[in-house]
C-alpha atoms as a PDB file:
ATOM      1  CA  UNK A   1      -3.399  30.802 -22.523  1.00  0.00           C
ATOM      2  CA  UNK A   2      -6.383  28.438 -21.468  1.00  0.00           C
ATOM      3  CA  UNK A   3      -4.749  25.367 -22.932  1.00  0.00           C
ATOM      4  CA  UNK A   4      -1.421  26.098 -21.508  1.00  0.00           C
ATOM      5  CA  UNK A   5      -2.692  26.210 -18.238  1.00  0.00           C
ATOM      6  CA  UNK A   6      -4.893  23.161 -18.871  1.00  0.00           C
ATOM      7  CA  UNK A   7      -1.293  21.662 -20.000  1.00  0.00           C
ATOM      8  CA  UNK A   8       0.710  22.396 -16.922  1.00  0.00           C
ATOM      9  CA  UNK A   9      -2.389  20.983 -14.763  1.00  0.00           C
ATOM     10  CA  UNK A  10      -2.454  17.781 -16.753  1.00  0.00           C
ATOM     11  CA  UNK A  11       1.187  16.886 -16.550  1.00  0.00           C
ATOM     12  CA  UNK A  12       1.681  17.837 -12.871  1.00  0.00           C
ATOM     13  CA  UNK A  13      -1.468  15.504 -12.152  1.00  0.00           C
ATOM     14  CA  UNK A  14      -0.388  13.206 -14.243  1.00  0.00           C
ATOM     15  CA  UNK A  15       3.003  12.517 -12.512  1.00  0.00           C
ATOM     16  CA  UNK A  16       1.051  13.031  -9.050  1.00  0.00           C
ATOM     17  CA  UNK A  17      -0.725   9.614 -10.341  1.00  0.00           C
ATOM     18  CA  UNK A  18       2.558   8.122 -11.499  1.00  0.00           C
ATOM     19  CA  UNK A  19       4.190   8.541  -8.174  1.00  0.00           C
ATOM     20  CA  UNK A  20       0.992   7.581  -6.163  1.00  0.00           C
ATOM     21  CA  UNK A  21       1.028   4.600  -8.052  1.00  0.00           C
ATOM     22  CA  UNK A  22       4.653   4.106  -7.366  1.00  0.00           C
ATOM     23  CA  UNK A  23       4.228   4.365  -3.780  1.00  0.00           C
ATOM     24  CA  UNK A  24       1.832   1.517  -3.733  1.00  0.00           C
ATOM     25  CA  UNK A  25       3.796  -0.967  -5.483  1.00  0.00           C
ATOM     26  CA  UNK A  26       6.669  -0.194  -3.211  1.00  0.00           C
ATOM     27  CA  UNK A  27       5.340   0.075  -0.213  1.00  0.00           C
ATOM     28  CA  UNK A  28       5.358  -3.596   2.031  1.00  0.00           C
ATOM     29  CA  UNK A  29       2.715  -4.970   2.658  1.00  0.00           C
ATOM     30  CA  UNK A  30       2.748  -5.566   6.397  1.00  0.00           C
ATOM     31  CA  UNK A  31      -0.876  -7.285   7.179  1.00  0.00           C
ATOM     32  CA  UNK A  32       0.233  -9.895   4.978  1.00  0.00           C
ATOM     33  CA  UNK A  33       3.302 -10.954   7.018  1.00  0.00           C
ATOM     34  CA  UNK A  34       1.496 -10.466  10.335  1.00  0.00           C
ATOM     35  CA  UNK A  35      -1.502 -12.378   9.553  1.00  0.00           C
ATOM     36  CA  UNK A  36       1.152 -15.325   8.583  1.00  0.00           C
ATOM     37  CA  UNK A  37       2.990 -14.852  11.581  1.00  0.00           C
ATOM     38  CA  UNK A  38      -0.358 -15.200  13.665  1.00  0.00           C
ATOM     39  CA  UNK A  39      -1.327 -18.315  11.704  1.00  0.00           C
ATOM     40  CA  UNK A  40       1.849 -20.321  12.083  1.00  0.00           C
ATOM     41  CA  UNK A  41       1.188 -19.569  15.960  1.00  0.00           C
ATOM     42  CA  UNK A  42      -2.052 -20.681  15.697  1.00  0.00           C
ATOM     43  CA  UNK A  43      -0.458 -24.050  14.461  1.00  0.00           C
ATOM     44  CA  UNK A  44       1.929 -24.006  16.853  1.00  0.00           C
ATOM     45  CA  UNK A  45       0.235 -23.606  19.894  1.00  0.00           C
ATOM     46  CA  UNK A  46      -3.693 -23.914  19.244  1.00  0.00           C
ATOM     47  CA  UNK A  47      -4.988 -20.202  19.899  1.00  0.00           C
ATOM     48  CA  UNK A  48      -4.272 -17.089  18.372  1.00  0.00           C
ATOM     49  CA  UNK A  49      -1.856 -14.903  19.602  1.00  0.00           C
ATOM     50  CA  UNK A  50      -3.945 -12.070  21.160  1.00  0.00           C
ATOM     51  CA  UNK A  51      -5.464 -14.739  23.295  1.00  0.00           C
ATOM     52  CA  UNK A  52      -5.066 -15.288  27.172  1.00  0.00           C
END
């Protein structure tokens, strides 16, 4: 009974792991693109974005 239990636990955390892991290989990674962005203004116009 112990070890079916222990089973059950296993696999469902298992595929927990799989789908976590899923999640962060699909999800975009935004910081990247807006860190670019701010750079190629920086080259543009000689101060960062966020600055008066």
């Amino acid at each position: 009974m112990f070890y079916e239990i222990w089973g059950w636990v296993s696999i469902i955390l298992g595929l927990a792991m799989c789908a976590v892991i899923i999640y962060f290989l699909a999800k975009k990674d935004d910081d990247r693109a807006k860190e670019e962005a701010a750079r190629e203004y920086f080259d543009a116009h000689g101060h960062w974005p966020d600055e008066a």
